[in-house]
C-alpha atoms as a PDB file:
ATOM      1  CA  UNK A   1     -12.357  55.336 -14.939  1.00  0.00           C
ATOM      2  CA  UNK A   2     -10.566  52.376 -16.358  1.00  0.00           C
ATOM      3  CA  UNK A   3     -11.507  51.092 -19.907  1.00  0.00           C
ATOM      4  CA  UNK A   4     -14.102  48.426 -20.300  1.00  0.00           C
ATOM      5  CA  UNK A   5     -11.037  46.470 -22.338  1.00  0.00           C
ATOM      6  CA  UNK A   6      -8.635  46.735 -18.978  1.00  0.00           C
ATOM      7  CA  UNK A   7     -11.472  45.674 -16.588  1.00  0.00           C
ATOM      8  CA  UNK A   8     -11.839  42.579 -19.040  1.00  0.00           C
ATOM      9  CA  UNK A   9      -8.063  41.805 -18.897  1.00  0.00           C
ATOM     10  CA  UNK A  10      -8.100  42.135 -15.308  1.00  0.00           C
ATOM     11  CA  UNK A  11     -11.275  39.977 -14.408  1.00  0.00           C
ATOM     12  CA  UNK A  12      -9.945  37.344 -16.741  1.00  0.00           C
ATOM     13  CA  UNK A  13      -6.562  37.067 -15.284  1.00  0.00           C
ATOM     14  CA  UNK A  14      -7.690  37.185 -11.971  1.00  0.00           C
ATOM     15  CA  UNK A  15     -10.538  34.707 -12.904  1.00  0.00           C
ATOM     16  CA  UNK A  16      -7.607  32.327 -14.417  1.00  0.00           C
ATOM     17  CA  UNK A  17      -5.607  32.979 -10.906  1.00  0.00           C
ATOM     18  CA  UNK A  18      -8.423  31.603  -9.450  1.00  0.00           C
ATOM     19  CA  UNK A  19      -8.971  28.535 -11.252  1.00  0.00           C
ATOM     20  CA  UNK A  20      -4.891  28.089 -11.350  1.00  0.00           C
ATOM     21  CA  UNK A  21      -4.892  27.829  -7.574  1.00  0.00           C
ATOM     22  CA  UNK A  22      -7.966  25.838  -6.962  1.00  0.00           C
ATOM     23  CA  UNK A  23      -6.986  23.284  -9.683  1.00  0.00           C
ATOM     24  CA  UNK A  24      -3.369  22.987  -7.968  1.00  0.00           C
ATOM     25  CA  UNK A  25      -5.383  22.694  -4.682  1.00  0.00           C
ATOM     26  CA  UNK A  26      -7.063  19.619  -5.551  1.00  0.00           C
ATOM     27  CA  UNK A  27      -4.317  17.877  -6.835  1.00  0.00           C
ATOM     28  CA  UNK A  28      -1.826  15.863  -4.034  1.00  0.00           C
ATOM     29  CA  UNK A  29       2.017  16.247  -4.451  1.00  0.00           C
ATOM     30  CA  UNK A  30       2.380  12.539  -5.917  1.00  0.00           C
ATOM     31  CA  UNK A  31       0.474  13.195  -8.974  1.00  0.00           C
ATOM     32  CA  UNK A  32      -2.120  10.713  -8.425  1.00  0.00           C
ATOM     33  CA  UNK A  33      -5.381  10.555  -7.091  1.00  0.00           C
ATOM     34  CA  UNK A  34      -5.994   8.069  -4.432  1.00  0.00           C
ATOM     35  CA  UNK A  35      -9.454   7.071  -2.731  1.00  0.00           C
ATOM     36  CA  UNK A  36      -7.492   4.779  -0.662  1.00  0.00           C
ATOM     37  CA  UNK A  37      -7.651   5.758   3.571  1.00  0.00           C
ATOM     38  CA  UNK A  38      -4.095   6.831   4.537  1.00  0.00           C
ATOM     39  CA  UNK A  39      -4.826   5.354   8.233  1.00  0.00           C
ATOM     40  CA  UNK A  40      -8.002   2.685   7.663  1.00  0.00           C
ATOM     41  CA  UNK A  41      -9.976   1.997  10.655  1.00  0.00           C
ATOM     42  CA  UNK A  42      -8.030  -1.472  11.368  1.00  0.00           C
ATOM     43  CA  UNK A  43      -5.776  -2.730  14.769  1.00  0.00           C
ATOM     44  CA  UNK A  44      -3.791  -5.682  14.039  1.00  0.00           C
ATOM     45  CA  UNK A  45      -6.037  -8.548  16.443  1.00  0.00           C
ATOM     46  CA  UNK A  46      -3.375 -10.092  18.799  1.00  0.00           C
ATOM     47  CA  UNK A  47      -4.169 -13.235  16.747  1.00  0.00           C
ATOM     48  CA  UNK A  48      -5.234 -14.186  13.295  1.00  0.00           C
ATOM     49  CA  UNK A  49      -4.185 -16.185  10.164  1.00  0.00           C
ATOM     50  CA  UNK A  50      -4.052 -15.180   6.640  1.00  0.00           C
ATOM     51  CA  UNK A  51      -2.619 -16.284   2.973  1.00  0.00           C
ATOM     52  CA  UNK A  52      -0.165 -14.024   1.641  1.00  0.00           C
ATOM     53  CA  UNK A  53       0.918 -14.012  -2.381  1.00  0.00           C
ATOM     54  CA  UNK A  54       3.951 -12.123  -2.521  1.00  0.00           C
ATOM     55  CA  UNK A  55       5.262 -11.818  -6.226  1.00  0.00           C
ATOM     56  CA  UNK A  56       7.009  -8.794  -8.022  1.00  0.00           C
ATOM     57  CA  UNK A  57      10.652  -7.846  -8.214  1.00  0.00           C
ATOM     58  CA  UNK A  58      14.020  -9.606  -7.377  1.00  0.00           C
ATOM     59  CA  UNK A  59      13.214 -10.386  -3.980  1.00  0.00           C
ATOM     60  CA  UNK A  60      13.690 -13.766  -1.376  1.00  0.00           C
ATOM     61  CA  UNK A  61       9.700 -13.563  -0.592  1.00  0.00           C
ATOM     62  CA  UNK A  62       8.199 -15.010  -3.690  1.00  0.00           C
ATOM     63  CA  UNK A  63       5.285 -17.262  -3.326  1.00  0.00           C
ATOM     64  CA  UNK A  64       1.912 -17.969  -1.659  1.00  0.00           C
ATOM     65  CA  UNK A  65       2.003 -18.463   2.273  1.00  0.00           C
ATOM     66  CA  UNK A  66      -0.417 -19.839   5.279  1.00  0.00           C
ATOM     67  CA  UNK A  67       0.578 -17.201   7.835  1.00  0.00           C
ATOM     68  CA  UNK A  68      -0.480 -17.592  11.408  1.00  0.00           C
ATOM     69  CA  UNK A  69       0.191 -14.559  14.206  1.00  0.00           C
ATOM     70  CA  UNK A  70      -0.024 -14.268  17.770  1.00  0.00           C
ATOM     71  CA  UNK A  71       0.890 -11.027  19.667  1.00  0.00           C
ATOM     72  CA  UNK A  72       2.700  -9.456  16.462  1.00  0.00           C
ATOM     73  CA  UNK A  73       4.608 -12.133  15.254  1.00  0.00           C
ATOM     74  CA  UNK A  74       4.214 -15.009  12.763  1.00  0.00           C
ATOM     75  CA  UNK A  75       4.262 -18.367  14.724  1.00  0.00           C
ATOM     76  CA  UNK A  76       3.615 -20.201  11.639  1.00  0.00           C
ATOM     77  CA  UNK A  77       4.847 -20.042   8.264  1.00  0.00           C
ATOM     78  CA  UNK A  78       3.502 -22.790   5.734  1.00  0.00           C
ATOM     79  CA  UNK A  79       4.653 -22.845   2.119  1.00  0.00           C
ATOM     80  CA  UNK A  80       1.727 -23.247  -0.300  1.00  0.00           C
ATOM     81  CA  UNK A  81       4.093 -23.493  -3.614  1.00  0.00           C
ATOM     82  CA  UNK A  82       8.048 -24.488  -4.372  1.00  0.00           C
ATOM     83  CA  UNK A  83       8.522 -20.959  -3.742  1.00  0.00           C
ATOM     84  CA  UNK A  84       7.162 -20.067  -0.736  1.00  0.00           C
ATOM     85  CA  UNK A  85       8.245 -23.244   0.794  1.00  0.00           C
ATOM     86  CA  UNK A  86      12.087 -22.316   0.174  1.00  0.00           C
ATOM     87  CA  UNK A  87      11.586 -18.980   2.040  1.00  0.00           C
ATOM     88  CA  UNK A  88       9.804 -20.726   4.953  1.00  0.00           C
ATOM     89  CA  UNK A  89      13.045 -23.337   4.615  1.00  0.00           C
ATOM     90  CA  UNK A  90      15.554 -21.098   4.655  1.00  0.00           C
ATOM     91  CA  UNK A  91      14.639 -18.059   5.637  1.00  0.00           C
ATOM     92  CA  UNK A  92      11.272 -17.971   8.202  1.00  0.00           C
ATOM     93  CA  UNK A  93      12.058 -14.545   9.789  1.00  0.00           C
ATOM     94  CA  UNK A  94      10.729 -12.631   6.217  1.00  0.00           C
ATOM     95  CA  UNK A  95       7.971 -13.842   5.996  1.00  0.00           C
ATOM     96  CA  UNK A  96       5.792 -10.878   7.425  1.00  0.00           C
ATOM     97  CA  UNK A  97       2.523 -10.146   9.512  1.00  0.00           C
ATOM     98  CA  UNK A  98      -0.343  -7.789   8.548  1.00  0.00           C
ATOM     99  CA  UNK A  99       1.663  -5.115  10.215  1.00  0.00           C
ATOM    100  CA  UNK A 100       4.749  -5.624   8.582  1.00  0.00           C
ATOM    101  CA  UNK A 101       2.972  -5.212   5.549  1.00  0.00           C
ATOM    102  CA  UNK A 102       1.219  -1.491   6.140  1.00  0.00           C
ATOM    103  CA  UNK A 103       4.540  -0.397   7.631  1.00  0.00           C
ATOM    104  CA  UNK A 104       6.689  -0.914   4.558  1.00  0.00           C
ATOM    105  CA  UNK A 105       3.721   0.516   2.502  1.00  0.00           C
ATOM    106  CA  UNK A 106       4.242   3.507   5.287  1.00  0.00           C
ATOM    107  CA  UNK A 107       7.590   3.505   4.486  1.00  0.00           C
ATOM    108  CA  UNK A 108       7.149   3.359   1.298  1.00  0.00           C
ATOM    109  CA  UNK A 109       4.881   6.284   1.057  1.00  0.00           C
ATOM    110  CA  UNK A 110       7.287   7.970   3.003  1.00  0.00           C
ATOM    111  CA  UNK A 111      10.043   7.771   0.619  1.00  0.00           C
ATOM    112  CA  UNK A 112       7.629   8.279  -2.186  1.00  0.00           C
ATOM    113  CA  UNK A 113       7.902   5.734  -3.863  1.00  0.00           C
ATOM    114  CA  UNK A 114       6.078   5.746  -7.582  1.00  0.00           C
ATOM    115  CA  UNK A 115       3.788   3.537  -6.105  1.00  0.00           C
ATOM    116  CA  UNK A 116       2.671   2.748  -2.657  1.00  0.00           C
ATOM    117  CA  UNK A 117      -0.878   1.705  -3.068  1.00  0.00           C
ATOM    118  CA  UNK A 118      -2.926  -0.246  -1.119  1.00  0.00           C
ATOM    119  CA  UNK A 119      -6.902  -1.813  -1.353  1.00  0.00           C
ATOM    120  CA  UNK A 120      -8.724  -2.616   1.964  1.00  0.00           C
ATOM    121  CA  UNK A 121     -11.644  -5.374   3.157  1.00  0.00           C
ATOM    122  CA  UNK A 122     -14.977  -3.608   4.786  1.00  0.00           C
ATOM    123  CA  UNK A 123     -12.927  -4.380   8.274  1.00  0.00           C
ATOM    124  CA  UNK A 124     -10.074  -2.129   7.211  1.00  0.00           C
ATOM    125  CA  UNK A 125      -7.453  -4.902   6.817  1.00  0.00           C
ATOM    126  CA  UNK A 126      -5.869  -4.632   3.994  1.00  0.00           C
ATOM    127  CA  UNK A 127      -6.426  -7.401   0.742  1.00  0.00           C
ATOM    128  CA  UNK A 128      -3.686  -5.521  -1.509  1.00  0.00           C
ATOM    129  CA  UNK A 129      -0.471  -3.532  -1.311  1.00  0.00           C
ATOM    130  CA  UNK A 130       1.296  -2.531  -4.567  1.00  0.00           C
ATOM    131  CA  UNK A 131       4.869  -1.044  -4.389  1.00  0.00           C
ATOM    132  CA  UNK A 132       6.888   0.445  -6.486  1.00  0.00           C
ATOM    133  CA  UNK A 133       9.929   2.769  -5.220  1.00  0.00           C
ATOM    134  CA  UNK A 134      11.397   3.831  -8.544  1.00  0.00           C
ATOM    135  CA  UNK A 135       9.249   3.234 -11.842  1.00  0.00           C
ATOM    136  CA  UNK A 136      12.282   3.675 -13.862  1.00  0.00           C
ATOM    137  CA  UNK A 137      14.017   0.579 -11.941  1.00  0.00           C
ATOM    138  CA  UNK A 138      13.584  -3.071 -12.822  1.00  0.00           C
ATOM    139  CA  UNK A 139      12.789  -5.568 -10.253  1.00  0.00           C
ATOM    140  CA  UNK A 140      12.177  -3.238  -7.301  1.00  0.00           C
ATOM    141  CA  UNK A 141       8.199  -3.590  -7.317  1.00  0.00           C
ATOM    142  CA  UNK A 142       6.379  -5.616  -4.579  1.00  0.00           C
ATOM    143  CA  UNK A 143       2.864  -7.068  -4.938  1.00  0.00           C
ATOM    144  CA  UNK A 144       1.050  -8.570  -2.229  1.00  0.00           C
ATOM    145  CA  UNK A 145      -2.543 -10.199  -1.793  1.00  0.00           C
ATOM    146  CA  UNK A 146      -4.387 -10.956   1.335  1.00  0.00           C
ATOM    147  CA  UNK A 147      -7.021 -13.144   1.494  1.00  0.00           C
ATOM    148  CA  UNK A 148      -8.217 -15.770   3.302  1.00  0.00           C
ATOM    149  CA  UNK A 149      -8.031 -13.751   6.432  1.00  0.00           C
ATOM    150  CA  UNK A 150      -9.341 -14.918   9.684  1.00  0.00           C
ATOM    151  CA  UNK A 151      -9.378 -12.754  12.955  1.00  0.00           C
ATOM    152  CA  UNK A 152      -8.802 -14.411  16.103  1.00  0.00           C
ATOM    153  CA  UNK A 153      -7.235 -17.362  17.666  1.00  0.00           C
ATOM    154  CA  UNK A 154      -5.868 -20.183  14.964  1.00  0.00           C
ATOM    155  CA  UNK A 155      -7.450 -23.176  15.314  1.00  0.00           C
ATOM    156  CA  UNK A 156      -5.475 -26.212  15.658  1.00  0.00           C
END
């Protein structure tokens, strides 16, 4: 019969094998937590309007938009600030849809990124998307709030 010191060595190191692989378990292979759906419970309505602030990073779409979509694509673009009314000038095909949005946080998540977070309404659309790709890098982040969002067809 083994002695009682080598059955304690063993049940401890088997006890710590246990707790090794259940803590590694739990954790995801980002390093953070997230409580965040990967997939929320949200179609893109063929129609619907929404404001968009897009700030963070060296990038063309800086500013606060009016956004209007029909069928997946943005019909109407309306600067709200200097900014955004540039973009909508000169360059109307960035400014993006709902969808747009969740696919470059897909994307994003994807590449792993540092950061590809986003914060949804009750409905599942989504009210924030944070990117990051490389924490290390300046001017590659991307904020972006949603809100006054409005499901079906614009009015007007």
């Amino acid at each position: 019969m083994p002695a009682p010191s080598l059955l304690r060595r063993t049940a401890v190191l088997l006890l710590a094998g246990g707790l090794l692989t259940l803590v590694t378990a739990c954790g995801d292979d980002t390093g953070a937590a997230t409580t965040e759906p990967e997939d929320p419970a949200w179609t893109e309505p063929a129609a619907y309007t929404y404001t968009l602030t897009s700030s963070g990073g060296e990038r063309s779409l800086i500013g606060t938009f009016r956004v209007t979509v029909h069928d997946g694509e943005v019909t109407d673009a309306t600067g709200l600030d200097d900014g955004a009314r540039r973009v909508v000038r000169r360059l109307p095909g960035q400014v993006p849809t709902l969808g747009d949005l969740l696919r470059e946080l897909g994307q994003a998540r994807r590449d792993h990124a540092d950061t590809a977070e986003a914060e949804y309404a009750a409905d599942g659309h989504p009210v924030r998307i944070s990117l990051d790709w490389d924490a290390d890098a300046v001017d590659d982040e991307a904020e972006y709030v949603i809100s006054a969002y409005e499901p079906g067809p614009a009015a007007g």
